[in-house]
Protein backbone atom coordinates (compact mmCIF):
# COMPACT_ATOMS: atom_id res chain seq x y z
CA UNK A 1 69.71 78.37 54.69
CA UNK A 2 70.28 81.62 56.51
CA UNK A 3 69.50 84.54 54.87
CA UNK A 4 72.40 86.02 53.05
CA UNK A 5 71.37 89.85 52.81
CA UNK A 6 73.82 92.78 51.98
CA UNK A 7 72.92 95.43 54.31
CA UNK A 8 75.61 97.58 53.97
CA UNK A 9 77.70 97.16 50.25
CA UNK A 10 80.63 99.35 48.76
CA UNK A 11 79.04 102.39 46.98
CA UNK A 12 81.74 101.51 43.98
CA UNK A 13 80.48 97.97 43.10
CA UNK A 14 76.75 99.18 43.32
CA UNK A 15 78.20 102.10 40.77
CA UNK A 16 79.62 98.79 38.24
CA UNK A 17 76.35 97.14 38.52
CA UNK A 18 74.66 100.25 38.10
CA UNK A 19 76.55 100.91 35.12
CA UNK A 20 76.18 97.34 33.46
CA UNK A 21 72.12 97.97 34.01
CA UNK A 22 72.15 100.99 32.47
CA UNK A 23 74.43 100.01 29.43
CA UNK A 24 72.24 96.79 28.93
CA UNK A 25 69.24 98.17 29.52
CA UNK A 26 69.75 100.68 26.32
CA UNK A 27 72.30 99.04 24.32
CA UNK A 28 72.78 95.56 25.58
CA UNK A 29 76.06 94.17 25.06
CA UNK A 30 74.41 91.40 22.76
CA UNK A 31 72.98 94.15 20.44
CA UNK A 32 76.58 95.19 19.21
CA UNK A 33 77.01 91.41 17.82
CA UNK A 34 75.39 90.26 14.83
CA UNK A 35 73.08 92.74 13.31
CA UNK A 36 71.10 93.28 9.87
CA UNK A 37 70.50 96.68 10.24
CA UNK A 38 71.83 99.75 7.98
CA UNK A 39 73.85 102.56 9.05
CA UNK A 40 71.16 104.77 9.57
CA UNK A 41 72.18 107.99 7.48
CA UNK A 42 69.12 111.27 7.15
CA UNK A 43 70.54 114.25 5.59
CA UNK A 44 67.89 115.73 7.69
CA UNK A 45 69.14 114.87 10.68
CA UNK A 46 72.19 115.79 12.76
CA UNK A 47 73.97 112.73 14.03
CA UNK A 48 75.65 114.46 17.70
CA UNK A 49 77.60 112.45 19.87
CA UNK A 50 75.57 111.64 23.27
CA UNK A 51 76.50 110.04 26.52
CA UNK A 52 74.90 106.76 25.07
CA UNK A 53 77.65 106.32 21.83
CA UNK A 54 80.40 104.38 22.96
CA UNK A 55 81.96 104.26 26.02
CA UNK A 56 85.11 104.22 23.23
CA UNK A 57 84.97 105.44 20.00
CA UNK A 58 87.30 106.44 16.97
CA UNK A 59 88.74 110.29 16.41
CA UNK A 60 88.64 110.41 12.89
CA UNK A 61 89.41 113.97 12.75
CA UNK A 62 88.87 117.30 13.23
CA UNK A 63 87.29 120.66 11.37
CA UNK A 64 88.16 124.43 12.64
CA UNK A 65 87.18 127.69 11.16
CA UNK A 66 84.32 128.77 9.23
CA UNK A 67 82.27 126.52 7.27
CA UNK A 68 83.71 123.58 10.12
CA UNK A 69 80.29 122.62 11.19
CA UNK A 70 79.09 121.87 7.86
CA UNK A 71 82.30 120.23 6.54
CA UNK A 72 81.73 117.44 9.76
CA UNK A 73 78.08 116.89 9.43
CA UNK A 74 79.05 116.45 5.72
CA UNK A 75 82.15 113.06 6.47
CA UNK A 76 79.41 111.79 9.11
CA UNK A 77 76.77 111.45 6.52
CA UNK A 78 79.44 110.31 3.76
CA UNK A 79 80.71 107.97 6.93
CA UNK A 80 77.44 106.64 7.63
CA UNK A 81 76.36 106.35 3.76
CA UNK A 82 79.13 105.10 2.06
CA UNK A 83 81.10 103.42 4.14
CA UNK A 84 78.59 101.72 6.71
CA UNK A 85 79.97 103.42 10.12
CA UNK A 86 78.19 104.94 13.09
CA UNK A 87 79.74 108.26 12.93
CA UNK A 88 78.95 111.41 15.34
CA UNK A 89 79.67 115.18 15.72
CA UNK A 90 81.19 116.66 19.06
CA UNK A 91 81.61 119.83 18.95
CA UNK A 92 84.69 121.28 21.25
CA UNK A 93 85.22 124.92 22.60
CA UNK A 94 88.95 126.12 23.87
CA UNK A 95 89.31 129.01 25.85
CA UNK A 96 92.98 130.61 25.72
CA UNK A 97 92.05 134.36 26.38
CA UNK A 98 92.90 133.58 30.73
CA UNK A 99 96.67 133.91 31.90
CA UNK A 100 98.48 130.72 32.84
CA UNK A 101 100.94 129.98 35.83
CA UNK A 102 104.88 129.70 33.80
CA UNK A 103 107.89 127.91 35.30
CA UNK A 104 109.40 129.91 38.32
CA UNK A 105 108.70 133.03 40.22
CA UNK A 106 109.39 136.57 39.79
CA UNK A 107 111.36 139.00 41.86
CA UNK A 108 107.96 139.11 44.39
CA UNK A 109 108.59 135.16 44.54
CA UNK A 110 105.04 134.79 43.25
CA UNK A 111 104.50 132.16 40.22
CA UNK A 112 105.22 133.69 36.65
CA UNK A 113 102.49 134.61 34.75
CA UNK A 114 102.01 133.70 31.18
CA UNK A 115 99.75 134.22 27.78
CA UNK A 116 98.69 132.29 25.07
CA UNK A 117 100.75 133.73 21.67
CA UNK A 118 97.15 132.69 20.39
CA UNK A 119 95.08 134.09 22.90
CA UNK A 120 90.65 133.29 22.69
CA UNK A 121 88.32 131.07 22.15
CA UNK A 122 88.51 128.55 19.65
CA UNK A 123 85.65 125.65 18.22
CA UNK A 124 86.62 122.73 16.84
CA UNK A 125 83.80 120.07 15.62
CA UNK A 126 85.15 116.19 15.92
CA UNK A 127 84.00 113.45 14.45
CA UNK A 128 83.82 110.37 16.23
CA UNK A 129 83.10 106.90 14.89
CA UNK A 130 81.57 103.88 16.77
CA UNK A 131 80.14 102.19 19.50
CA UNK A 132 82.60 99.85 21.42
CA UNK A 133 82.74 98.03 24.68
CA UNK A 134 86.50 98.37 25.04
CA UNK A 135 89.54 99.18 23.52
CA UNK A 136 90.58 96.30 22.65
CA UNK A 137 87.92 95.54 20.68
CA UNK A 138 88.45 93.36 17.63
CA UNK A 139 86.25 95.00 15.51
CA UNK A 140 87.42 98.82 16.43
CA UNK A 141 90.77 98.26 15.49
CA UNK A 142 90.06 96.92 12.44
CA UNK A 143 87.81 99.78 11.94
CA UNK A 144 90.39 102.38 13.08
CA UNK A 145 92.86 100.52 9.90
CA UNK A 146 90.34 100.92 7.83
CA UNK A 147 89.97 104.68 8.79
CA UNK A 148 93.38 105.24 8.12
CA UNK A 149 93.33 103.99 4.47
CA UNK A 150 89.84 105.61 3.38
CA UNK A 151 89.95 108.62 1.19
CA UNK A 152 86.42 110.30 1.85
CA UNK A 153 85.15 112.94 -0.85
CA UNK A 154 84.12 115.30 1.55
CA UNK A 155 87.96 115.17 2.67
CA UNK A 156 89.27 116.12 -0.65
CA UNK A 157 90.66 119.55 -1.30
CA UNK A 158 90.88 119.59 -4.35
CA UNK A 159 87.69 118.63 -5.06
CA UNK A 160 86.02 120.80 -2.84
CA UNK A 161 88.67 124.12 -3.35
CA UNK A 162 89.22 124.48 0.30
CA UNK A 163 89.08 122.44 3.62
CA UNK A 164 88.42 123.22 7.54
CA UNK A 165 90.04 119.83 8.41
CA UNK A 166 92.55 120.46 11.17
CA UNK A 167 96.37 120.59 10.35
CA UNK A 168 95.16 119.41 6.84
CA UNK A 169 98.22 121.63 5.41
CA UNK A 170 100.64 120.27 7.53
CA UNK A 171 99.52 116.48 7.25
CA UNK A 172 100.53 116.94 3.56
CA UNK A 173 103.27 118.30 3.65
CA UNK A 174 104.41 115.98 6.35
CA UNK A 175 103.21 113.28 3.62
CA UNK A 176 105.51 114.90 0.50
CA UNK A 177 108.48 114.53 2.84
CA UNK A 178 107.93 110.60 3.38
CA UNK A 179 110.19 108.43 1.13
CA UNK A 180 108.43 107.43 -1.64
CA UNK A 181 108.50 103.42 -0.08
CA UNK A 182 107.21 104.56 3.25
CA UNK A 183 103.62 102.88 3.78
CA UNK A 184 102.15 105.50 5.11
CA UNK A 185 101.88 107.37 1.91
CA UNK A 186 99.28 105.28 1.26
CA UNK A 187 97.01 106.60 3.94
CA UNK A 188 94.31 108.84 3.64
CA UNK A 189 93.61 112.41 5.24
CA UNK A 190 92.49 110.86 8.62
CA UNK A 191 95.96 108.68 9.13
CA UNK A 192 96.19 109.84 12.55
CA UNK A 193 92.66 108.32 13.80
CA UNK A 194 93.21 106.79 17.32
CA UNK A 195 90.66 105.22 19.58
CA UNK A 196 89.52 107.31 22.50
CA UNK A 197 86.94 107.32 25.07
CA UNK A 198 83.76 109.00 24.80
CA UNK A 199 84.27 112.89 26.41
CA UNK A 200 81.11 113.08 28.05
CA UNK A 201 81.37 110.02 30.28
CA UNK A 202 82.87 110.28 33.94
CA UNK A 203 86.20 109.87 34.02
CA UNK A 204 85.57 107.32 37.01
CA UNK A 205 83.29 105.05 34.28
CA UNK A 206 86.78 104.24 32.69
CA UNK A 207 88.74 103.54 36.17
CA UNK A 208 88.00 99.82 37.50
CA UNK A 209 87.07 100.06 40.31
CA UNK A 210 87.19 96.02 41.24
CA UNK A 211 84.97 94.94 43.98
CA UNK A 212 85.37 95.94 47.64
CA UNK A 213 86.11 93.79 50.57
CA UNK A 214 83.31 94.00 52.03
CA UNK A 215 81.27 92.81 49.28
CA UNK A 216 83.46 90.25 49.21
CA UNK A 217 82.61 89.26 52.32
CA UNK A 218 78.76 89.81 52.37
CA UNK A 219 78.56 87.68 49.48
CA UNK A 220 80.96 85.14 50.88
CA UNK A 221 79.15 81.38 52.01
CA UNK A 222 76.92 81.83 49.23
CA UNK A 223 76.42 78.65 47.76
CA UNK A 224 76.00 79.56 44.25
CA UNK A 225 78.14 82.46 44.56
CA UNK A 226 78.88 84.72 41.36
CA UNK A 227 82.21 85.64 42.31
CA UNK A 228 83.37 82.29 42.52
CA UNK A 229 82.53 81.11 38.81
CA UNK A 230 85.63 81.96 37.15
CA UNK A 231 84.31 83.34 34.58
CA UNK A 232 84.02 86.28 32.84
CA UNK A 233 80.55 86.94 31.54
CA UNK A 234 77.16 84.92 32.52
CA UNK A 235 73.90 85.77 31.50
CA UNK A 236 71.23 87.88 33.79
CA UNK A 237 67.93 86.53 33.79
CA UNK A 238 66.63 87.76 37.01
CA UNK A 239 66.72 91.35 39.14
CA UNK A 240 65.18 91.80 42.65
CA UNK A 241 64.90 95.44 43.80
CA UNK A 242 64.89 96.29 47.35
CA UNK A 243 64.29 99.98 48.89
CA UNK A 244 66.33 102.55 46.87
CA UNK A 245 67.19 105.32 49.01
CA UNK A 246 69.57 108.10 48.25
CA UNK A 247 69.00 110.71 50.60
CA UNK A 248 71.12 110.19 53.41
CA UNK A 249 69.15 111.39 56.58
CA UNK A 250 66.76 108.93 55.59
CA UNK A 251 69.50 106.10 55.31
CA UNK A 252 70.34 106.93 58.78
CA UNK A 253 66.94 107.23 59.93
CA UNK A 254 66.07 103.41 58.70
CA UNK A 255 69.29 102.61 60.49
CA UNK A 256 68.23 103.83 63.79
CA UNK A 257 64.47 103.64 63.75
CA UNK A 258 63.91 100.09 62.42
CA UNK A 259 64.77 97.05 59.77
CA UNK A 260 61.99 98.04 56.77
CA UNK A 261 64.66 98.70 53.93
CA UNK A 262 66.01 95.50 55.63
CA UNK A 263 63.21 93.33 55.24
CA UNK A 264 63.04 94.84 51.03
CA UNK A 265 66.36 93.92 50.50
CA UNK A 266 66.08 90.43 53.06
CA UNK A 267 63.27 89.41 50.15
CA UNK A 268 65.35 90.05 47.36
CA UNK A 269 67.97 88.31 48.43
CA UNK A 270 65.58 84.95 49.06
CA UNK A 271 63.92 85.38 46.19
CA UNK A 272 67.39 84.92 44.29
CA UNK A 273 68.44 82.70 46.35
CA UNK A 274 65.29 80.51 46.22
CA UNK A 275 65.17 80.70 41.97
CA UNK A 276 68.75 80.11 41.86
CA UNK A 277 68.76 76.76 43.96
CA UNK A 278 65.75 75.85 41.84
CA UNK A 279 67.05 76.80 38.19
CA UNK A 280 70.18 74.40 39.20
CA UNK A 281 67.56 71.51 40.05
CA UNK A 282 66.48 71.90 36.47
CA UNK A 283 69.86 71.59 35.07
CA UNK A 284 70.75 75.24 34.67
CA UNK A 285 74.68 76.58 35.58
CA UNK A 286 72.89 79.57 37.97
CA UNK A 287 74.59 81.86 40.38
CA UNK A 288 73.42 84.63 42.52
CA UNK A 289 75.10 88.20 44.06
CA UNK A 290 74.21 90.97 45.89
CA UNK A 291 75.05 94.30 46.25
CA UNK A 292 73.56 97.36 48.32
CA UNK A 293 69.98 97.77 46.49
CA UNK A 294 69.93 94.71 44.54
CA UNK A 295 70.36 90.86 44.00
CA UNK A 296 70.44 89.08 40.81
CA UNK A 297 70.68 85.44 39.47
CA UNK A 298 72.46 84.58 36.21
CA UNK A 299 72.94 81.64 34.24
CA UNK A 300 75.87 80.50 33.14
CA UNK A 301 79.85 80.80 32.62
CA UNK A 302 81.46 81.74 29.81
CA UNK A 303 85.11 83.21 28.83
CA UNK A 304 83.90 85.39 25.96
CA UNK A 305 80.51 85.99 23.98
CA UNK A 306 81.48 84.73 20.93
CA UNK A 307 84.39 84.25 18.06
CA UNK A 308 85.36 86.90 15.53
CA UNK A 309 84.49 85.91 11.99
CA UNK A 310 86.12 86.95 8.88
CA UNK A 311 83.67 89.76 8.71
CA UNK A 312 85.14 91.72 11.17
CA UNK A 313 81.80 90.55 13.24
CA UNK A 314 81.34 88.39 16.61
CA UNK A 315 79.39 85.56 16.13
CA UNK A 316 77.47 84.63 19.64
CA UNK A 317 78.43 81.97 21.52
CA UNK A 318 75.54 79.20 20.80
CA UNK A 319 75.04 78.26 24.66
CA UNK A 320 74.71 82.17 25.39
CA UNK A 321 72.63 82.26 22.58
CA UNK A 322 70.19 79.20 23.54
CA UNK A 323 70.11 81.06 27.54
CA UNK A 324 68.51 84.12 26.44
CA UNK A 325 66.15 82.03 23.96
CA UNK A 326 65.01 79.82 26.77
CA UNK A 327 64.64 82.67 29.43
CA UNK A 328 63.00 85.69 27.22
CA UNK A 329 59.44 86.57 27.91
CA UNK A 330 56.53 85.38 25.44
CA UNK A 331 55.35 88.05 23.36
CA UNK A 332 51.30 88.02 23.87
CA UNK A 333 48.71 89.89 21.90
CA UNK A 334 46.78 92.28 24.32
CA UNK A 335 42.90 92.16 24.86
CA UNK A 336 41.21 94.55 21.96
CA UNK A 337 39.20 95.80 24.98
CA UNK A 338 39.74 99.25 22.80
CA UNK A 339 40.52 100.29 19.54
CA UNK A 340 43.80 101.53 20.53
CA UNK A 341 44.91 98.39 22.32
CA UNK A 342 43.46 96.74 19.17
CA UNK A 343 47.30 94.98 17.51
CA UNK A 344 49.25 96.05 20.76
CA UNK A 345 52.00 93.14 22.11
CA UNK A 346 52.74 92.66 25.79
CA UNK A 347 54.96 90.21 27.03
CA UNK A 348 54.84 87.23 29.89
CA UNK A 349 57.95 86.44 31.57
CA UNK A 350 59.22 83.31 32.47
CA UNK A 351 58.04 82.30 35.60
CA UNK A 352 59.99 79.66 37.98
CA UNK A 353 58.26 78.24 41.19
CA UNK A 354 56.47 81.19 41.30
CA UNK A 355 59.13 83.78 40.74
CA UNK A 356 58.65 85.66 37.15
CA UNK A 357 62.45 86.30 35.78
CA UNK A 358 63.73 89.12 34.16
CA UNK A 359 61.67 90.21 29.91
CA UNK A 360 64.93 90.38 28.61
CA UNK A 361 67.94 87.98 29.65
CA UNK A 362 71.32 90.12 29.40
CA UNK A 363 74.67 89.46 29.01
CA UNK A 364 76.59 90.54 31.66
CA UNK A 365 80.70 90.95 33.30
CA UNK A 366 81.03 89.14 36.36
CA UNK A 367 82.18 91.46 38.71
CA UNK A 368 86.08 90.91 39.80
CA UNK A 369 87.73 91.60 42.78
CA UNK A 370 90.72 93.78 42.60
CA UNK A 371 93.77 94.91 44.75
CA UNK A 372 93.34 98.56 43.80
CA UNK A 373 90.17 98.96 45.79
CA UNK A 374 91.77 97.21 48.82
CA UNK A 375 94.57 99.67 48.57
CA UNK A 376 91.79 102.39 47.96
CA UNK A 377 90.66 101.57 51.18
């Protein structure tokens, strides 16, 4: 076969694959399935939102004023404690003080100028519940209903005397006015919780992208060729690096002078291509793509991950399941060559005709092609 290597791929799909290693690699998709684990909830600790939470999440509300701070770290550890939910702080400054362009000109014909009636700085503290791959996720909305209904202590005015919750006035008064059949009377004091994305993310991680043409085409006569599986997730069990170089000179320096960062990424792309051709002699559904500083071989094809159960849970799909079993590295007790190596567990990775796969198989989107990048172009 000759060698299929992507010299030159879009910056944008290198950017999705980038962001699907980094996403797996500290919260792989599988790990938001099934899990045993408590909601994790330390009065001693301070539970702020990070650009790892999400990339969507739940507003639940907000607090303003004095004593806001403490009101919010108080509903995330109530959250997180009573009712089982990954809930964060973000806090939220607003800066009204500057003068704003109005409607129209003045006699000068130069744009009106304008004020704030409320002119300053404001802080407002959010709290934000979650961890979800879209926002369609099954289990967010039913989260966000849930949300709506609960009636949290540390919400209660009455109870505490006073509350920095946001419109909290207004929101009940808005309630006394409903008819006294209306079914939102049964809501609690965070009835207008919506699902949003995570603030501190690029707005570009939330645009697709799709995949350029040109990738298209580099990855196009592939035999085993990702992009034409259909599907919509497959597993990753294998990654082979080439040269990462982000300083340009230097790009255009390997360009001119000679084909080193070629012959990286020429080996990475055999290497798939080799494991992939011999995974499917064993039996095994396996693809391969490539993009501008990787290539990668996955196994299988699969529509979804798994079915919803009545627990508001996603049960993994069994073959998925059984992939990431049969390609996950063997844990192995290190030497005791020391006293502190003396317990310590390494791990050996599966090795096919010589080439070791990946420690930790990953689920993974296939990447789609889309007519928004063409037009981009």
């Amino acid at each position: 076969m000759k060698s299929k290597t992507p010299a030159l791929l879009s910056l944008a799909t290198s950017a999705i694959f980038a962001a699907i290693a980094a996403s797996a690699a500290a919260n792989p998709l599988w790990s938001n399935l099934i899990s045993g684990e408590r909601v994790a909830a330390d009065p001693d600790r301070d539970y702020v939102m990070t650009e790892a939470n999400g990339p969507w999440m739940i507003m639940a509300t907000t607090f303003s004023g004095e004593g806001a701070e403490d009101q919010a770290r108080e509903l995330v550890l109530e959250l997180r404690k009573r009712y089982k939910l990954e809930a964060y702080t973000h806090e939220m400054k607003f800066d009204f003080s500057d003068n704003v362009a109005g409607r129209g000109v003045d006699r000068y014909g130069q744009p009106i100028r304008m004020q704030y009636r409320r002119s300053g700085e404001f802080q407002e503290i959010a709290v934000l519940v979650g961890n979800y791959i879209s926002v369609e996720d099954r289990e967010a909305q039913r989260t966000l209903q849930k949300i709506k209904y609960m009636v949290p202590q540390t919400l209660d005015p009455e109870g505490r005397g006073q509350t920095t919750q946001a419109l909290a006035a207004l929101r009940k008064i808005q309630v006394a006015l409903l008819p006294d059949d209306d079914p939102r009377k049964e809501q609690g004091p965070m009835r207008k919780a919506f699902i949003t994305r995570n603030p501190l993310l690029p707005r570009d991680y939330f645009v697709p992208q799709g995949l350029d043409p040109l990738v298209v085409e580099m990855n196009k006569g592939v035999k085993h060729n990702l992009l034409d599986s259909g599907a919509k997730y497959t597993v990753k069990v294998a990654t082979f690096t080439g040269t990462v170089v982000l300083d340009q000179k230097k790009v255009q320096e390997y360009e001119e002078s000679g084909s080193r960062l070629q012959s990286k990424l020429d080996e990475a792309a055999e290497n798939a291509h080799r494991l992939t051709l011999a995974l499917r002699q064993k039996g095994y559904d396996a693809f391969e793509f490539h993009d501008r500083y990787a290539s990668i071989v996955t196994v299988g094809a699969f529509e979804n991950v798994g079915k919803p159960r009545l627990d508001g849970k996603t049960e993994i799909n069994p073959n998925i399941h059984a992939i990431m079993r049969a390609f996950a590295a063997t844990p192995i007790s290190a030497p005791a060559t020391t006293p502190a190596a003396a317990g310590q567990t390494g791990y050996k990775p599966k090795v096919v005709i010589g080439i070791p796969c990946d420690i930790q198989p990953q689920i993974v989107q296939v990447p789609q092609p889309s007519l928004s990048a063409a037009y981009a172009r």
